[in-house]
Protein backbone atom coordinates (compact mmCIF):
# COMPACT_ATOMS: atom_id res chain seq x y z
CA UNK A 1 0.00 0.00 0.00
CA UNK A 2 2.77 2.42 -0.10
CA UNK A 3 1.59 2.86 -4.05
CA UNK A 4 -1.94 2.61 -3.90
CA UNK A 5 -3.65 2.62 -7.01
CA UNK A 6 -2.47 0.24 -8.83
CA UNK A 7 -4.62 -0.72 -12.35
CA UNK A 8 -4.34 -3.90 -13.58
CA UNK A 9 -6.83 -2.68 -16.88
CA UNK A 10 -8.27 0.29 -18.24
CA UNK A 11 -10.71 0.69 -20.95
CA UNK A 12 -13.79 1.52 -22.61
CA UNK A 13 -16.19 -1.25 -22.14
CA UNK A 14 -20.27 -1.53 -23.93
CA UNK A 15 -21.68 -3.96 -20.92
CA UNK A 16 -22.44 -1.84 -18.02
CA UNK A 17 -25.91 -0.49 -17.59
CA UNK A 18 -27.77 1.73 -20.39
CA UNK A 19 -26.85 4.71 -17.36
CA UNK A 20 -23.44 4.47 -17.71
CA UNK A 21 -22.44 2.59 -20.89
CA UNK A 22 -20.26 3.22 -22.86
CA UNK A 23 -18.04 3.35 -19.82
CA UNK A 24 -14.09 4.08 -19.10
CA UNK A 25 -13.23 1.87 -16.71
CA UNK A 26 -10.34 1.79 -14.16
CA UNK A 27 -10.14 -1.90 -12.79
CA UNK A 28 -7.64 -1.68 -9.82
CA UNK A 29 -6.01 -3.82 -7.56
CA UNK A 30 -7.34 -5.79 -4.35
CA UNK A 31 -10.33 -6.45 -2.89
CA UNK A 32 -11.50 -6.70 0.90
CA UNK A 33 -13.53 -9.84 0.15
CA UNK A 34 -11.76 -13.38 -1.65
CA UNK A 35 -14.75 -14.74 -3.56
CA UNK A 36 -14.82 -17.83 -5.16
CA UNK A 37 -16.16 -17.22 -8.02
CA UNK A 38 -14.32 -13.95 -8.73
CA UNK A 39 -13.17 -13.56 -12.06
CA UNK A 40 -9.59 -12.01 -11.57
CA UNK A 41 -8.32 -13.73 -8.38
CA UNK A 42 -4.88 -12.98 -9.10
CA UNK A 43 -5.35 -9.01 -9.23
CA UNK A 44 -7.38 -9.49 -5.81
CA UNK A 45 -5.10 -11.53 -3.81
CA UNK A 46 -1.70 -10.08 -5.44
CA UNK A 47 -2.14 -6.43 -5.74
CA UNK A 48 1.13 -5.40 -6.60
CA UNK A 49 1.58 -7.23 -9.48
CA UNK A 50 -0.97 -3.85 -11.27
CA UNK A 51 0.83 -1.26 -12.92
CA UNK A 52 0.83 2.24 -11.03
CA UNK A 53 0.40 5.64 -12.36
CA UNK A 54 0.21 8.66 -11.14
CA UNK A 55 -3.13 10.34 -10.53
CA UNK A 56 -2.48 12.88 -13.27
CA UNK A 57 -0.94 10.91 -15.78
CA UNK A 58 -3.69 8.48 -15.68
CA UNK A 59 -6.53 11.47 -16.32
CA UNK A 60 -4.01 12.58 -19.49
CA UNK A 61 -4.46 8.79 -20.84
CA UNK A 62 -7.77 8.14 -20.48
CA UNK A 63 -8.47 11.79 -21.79
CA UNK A 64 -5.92 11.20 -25.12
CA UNK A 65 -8.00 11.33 -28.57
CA UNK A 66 -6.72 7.56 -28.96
CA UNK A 67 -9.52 6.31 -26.35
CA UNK A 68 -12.95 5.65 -27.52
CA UNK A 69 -15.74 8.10 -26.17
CA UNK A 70 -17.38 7.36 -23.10
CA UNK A 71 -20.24 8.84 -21.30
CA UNK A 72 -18.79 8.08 -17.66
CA UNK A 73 -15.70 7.17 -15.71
CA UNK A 74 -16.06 3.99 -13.60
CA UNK A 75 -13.91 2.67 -10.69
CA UNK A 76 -13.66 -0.91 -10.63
CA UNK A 77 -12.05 -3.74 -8.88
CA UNK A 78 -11.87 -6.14 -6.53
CA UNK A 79 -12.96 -2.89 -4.80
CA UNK A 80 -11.43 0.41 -5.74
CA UNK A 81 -12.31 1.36 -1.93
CA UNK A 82 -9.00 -0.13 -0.81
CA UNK A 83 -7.20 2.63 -2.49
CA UNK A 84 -8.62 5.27 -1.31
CA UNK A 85 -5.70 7.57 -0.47
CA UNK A 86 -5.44 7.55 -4.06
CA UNK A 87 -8.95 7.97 -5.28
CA UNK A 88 -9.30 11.33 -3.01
CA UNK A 89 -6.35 12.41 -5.19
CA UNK A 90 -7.64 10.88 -8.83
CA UNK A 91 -11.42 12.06 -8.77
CA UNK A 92 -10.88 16.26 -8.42
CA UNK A 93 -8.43 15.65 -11.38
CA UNK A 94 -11.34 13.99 -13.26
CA UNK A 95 -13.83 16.57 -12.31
CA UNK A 96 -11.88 19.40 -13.77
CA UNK A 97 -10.48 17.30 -16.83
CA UNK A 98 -13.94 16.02 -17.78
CA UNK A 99 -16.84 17.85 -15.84
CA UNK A 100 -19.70 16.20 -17.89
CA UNK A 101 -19.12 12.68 -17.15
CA UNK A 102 -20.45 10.80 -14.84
CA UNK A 103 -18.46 9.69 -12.18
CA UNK A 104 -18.81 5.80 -10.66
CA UNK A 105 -17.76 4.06 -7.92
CA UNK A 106 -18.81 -0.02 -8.28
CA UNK A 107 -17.85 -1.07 -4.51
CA UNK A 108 -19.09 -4.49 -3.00
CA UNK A 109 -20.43 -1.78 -0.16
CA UNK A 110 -18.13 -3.75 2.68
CA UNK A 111 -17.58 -0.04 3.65
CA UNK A 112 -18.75 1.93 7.05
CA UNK A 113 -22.01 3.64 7.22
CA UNK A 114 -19.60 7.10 6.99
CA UNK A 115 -17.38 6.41 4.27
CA UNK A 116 -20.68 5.37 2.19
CA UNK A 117 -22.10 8.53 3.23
CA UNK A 118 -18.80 10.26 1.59
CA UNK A 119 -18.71 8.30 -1.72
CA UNK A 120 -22.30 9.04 -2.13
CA UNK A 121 -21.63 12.90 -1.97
CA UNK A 122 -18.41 12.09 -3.76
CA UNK A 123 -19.55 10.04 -6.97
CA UNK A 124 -22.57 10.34 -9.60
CA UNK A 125 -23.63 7.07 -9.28
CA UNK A 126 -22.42 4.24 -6.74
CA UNK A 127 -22.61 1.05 -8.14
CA UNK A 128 -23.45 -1.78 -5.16
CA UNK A 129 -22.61 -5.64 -5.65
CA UNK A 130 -25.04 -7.42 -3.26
CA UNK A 131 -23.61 -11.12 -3.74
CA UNK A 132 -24.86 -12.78 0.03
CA UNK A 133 -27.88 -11.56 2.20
CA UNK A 134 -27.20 -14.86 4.85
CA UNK A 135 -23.76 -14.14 7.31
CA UNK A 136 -22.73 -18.49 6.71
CA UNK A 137 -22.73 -17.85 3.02
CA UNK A 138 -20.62 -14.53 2.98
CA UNK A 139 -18.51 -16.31 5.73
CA UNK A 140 -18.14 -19.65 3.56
CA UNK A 141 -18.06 -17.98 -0.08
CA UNK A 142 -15.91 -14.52 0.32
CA UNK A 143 -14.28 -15.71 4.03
CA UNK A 144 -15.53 -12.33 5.28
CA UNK A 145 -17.27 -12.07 9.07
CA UNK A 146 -19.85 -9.46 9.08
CA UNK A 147 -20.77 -8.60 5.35
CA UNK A 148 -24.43 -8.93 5.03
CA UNK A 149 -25.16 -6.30 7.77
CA UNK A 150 -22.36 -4.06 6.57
CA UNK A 151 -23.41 -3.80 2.96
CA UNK A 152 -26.72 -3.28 3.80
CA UNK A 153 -25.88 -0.53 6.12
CA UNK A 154 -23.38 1.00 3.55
CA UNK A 155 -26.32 1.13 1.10
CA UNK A 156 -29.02 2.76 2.99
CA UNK A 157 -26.38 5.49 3.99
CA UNK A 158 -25.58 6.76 0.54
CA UNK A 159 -29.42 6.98 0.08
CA UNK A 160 -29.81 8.98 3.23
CA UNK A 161 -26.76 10.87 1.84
CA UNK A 162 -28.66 12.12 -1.35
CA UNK A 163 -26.79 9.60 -3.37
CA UNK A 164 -28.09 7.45 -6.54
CA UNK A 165 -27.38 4.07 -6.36
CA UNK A 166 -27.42 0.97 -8.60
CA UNK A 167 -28.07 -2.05 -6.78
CA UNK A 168 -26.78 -5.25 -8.77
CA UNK A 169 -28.11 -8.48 -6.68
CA UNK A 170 -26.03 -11.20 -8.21
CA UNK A 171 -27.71 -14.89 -8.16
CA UNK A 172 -25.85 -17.86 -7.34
CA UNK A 173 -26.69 -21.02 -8.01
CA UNK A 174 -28.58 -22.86 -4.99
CA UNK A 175 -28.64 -19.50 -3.09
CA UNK A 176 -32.41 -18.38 -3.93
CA UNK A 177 -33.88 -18.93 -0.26
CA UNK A 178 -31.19 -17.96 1.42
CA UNK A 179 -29.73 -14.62 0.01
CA UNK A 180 -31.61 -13.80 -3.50
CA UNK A 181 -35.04 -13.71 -2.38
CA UNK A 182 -34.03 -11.84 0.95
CA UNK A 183 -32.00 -9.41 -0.85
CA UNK A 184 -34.58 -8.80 -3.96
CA UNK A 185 -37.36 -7.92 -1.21
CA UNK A 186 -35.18 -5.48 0.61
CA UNK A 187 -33.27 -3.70 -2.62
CA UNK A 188 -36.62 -3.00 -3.69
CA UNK A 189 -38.12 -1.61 -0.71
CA UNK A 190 -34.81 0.67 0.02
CA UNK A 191 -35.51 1.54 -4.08
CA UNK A 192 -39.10 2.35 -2.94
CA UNK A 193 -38.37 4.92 -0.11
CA UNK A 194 -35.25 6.30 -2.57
CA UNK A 195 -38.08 8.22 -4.79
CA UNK A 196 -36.25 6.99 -7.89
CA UNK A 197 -32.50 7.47 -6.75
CA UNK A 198 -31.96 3.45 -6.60
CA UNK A 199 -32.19 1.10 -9.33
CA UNK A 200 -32.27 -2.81 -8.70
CA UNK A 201 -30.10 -4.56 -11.70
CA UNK A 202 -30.95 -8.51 -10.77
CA UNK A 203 -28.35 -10.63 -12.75
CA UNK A 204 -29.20 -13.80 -13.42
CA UNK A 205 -25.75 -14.65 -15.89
CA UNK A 206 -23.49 -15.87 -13.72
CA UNK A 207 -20.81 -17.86 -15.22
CA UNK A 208 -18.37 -19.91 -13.18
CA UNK A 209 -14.85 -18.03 -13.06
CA UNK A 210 -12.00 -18.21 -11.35
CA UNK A 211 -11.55 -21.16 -8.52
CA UNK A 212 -15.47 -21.58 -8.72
CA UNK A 213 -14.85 -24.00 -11.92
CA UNK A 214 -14.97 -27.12 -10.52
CA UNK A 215 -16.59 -26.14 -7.43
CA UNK A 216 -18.84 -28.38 -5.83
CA UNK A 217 -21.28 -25.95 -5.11
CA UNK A 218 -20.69 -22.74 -7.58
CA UNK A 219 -19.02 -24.72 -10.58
CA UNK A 220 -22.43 -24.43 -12.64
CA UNK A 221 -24.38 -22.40 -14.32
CA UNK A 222 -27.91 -20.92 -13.08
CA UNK A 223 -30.70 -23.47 -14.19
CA UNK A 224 -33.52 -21.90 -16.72
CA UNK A 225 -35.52 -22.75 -13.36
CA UNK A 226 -33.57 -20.86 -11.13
CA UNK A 227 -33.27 -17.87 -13.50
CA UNK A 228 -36.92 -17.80 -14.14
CA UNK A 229 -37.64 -18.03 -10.33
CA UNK A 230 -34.93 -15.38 -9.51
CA UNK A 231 -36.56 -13.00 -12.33
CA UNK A 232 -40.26 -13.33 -10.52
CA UNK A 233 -38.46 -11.81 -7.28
CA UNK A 234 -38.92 -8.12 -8.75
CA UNK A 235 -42.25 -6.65 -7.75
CA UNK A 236 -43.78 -4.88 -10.85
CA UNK A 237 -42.78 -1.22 -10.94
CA UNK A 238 -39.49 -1.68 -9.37
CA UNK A 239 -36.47 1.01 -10.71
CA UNK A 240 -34.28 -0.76 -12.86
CA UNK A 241 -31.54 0.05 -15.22
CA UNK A 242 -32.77 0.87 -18.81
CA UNK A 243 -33.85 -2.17 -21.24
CA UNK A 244 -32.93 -0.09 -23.93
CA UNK A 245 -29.54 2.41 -25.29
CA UNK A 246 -29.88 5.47 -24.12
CA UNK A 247 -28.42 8.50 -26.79
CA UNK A 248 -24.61 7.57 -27.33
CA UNK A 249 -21.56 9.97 -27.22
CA UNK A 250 -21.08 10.71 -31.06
CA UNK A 251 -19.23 8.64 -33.50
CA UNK A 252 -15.83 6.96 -32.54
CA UNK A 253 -12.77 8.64 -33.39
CA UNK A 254 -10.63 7.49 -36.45
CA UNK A 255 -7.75 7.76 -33.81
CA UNK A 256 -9.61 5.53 -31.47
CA UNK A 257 -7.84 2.20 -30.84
CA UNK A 258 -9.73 -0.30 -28.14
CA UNK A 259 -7.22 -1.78 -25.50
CA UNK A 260 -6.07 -5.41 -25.15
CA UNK A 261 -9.13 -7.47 -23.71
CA UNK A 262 -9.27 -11.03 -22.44
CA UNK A 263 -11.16 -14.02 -23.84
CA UNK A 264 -11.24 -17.15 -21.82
CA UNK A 265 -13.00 -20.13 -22.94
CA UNK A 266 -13.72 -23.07 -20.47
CA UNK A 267 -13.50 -27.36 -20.94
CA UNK A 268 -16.91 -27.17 -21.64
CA UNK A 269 -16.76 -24.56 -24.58
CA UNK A 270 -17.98 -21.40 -22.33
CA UNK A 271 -17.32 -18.24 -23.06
CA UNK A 272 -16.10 -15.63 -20.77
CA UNK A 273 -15.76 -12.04 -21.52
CA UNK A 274 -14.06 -10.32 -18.69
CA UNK A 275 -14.01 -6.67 -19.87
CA UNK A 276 -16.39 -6.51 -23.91
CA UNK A 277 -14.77 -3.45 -25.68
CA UNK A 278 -16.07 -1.66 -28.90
CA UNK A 279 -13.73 -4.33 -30.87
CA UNK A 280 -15.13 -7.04 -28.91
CA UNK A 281 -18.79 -6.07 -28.78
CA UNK A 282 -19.72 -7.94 -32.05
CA UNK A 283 -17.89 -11.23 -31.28
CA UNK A 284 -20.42 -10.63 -28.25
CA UNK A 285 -23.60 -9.96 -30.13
CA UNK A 286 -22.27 -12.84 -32.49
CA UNK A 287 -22.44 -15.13 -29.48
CA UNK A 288 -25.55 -13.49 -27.54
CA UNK A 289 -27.35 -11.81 -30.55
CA UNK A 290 -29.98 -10.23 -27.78
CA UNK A 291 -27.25 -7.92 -27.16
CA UNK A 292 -27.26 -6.38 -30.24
CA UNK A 293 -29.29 -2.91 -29.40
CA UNK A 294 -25.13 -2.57 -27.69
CA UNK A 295 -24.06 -1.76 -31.05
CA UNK A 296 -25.96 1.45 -31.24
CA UNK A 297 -23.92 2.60 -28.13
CA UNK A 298 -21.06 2.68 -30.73
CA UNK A 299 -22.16 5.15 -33.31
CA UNK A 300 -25.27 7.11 -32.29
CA UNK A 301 -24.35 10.81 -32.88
CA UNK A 302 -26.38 12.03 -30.08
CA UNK A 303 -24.44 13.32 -27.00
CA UNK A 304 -25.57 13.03 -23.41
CA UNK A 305 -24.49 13.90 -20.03
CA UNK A 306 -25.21 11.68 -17.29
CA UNK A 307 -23.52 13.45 -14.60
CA UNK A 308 -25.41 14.64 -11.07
CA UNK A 309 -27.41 17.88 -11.61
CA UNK A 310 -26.52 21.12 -9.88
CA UNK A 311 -28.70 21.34 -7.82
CA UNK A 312 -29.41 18.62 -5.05
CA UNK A 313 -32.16 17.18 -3.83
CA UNK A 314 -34.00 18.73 -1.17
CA UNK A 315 -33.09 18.02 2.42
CA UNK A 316 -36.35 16.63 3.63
CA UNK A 317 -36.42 13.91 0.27
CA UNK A 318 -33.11 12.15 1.82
């Protein structure tokens, strides 16, 4: 930690929600959980084997005419929060290099109540992994005491804080009863009293990564039952992410040249995408042709700004 900040990726990506896509993303180092099925293990658990930049030459790269355009900047991990010496140093560069975007923070919300509060007055959006609502799971999957409680405490602080909030409830296979259901009911109650500033994104693709292939009890896919089940959780009228694109950020630059991106395909022919770029996007759609609206995040000439309006939401509404 006497570097913090260290990326092990950057680029634009075309698979984060219709909010924030497409989106620059800074993956960094470590994590304070050590799931199974993560899909980088080796950035989590050996941090210093990222690359480290300084605060301001990172904001020169990512604002060089060689990157794709992007509608927001997104810090990603394992959880960015580790390095947060750093991001109080990175994110008032940002804001005066690019004062339009949106500004993200995707955290796994193992934070304090406080710091939560912070990053919620800090960031445009905050972007909220719920993976276990049940302690023995988050004990027993991420070997983390204390998780369930702490996320959802982190959560309903940046909403008291004025904060908008995407909450992504990821389901794991045999873990309906026990955390999905649970953590459906209460994401969309807490997007209920938010008046609009939360927005429940329930993902039902998970893919064994990492040490979960293999695994006894996360080496499979989700069942067309269990996805089915897991998609009748969502009470009708509940905030979620767009189904649609949004207006794009203008045509890509002939300058623009998409990073390096992983493919990795499993024994059983699977098909992992870790980070889908502009030059990866149709292999995607080739693969998963329901994600072909994506493709219209690439050229529509239509600018937008997805940043946090001037002026904040009343007092009494938090």
């Amino acid at each position: 930690m006497d570097r913090p900040g260290r990326l092990y990726w950057w680029g634009v990506t075309m698979l984060e929600e219709y909010e924030l896509a497409p989106t620059c993303e800074l993956w960094f180092t470590g994590c304070s959980l050590r799931c199974r099925f993560c899909t980088v293990p080796e950035a989590v658990e050996r941090p210093t084997q990222g690359t480290w930049m300084p605060p301001e030459a990172l904001v020169a790269a990512i604002t060089a005419p060689t990157v794709p355009p992007f509608r927001a900047v997104s810090m990603v991990g394992g959880d960015p929060t580790v390095h947060r010496p750093y991001l109080d140093r990175l994110v008032p560069l940002l804001r005066r290099a690019l004062p339009d975007t949106a500004l993200a923070l995707n955290t796994n919300l193992f934070l304090p109540p406080g710091l939560a509060a912070c990053d919620a007055r800090t960031y445009d959006w905050i972007v909220g992994d719920v993976h276990f609502w049940a302690e023995g799971c988050a004990a027993r999957i991420a070997g983390v005491a204390g998780y369930p409680a702490a996320a959802v405490a982190a959560a309903e602080a940046v909403v008291a804080a004025g904060g908008r909030l995407v909450l992504r409830v990821l389901v794991l296979p045999g873990h309906h009863a026990c955390c999905a259901a649970p953590t459906v009911a209460w994401a969309a109650d807490l997007a209920r009293r938010a008046e609009g500033r939360v927005l429940v994104h329930l993902m039902t693709h998970y893919a064994p990564a990492g040490r979960a292939r293999g695994d006894a009890e996360l080496g499979r896919w989700l069942s067309a039952e269990e996805q089915e089940r897991a998609r009748g959780l969502l009470p009708a009228g509940c905030p979620a992410p767009a189904p649609g694109p949004l207006p794009g950020v203008g045509p890509r630059s002939e300058r623009a040249v998409d990073p390096p991106a992983s493919v990795e395909i499993g024994a059983d022919g699977s098909v992992l995408l870790p980070f889908v770029t502009g030059a990866l996007l149709p292999l995607a759609v080739s693969l998963r042709p329901e994600l072909a609206p994506r493709l219209a995040l690439l050229d529509d000439p239509a600018p937008t700004v997805s940043a946090r309006p001037a002026t904040p939401a009343p007092a009494s509404r938090r």
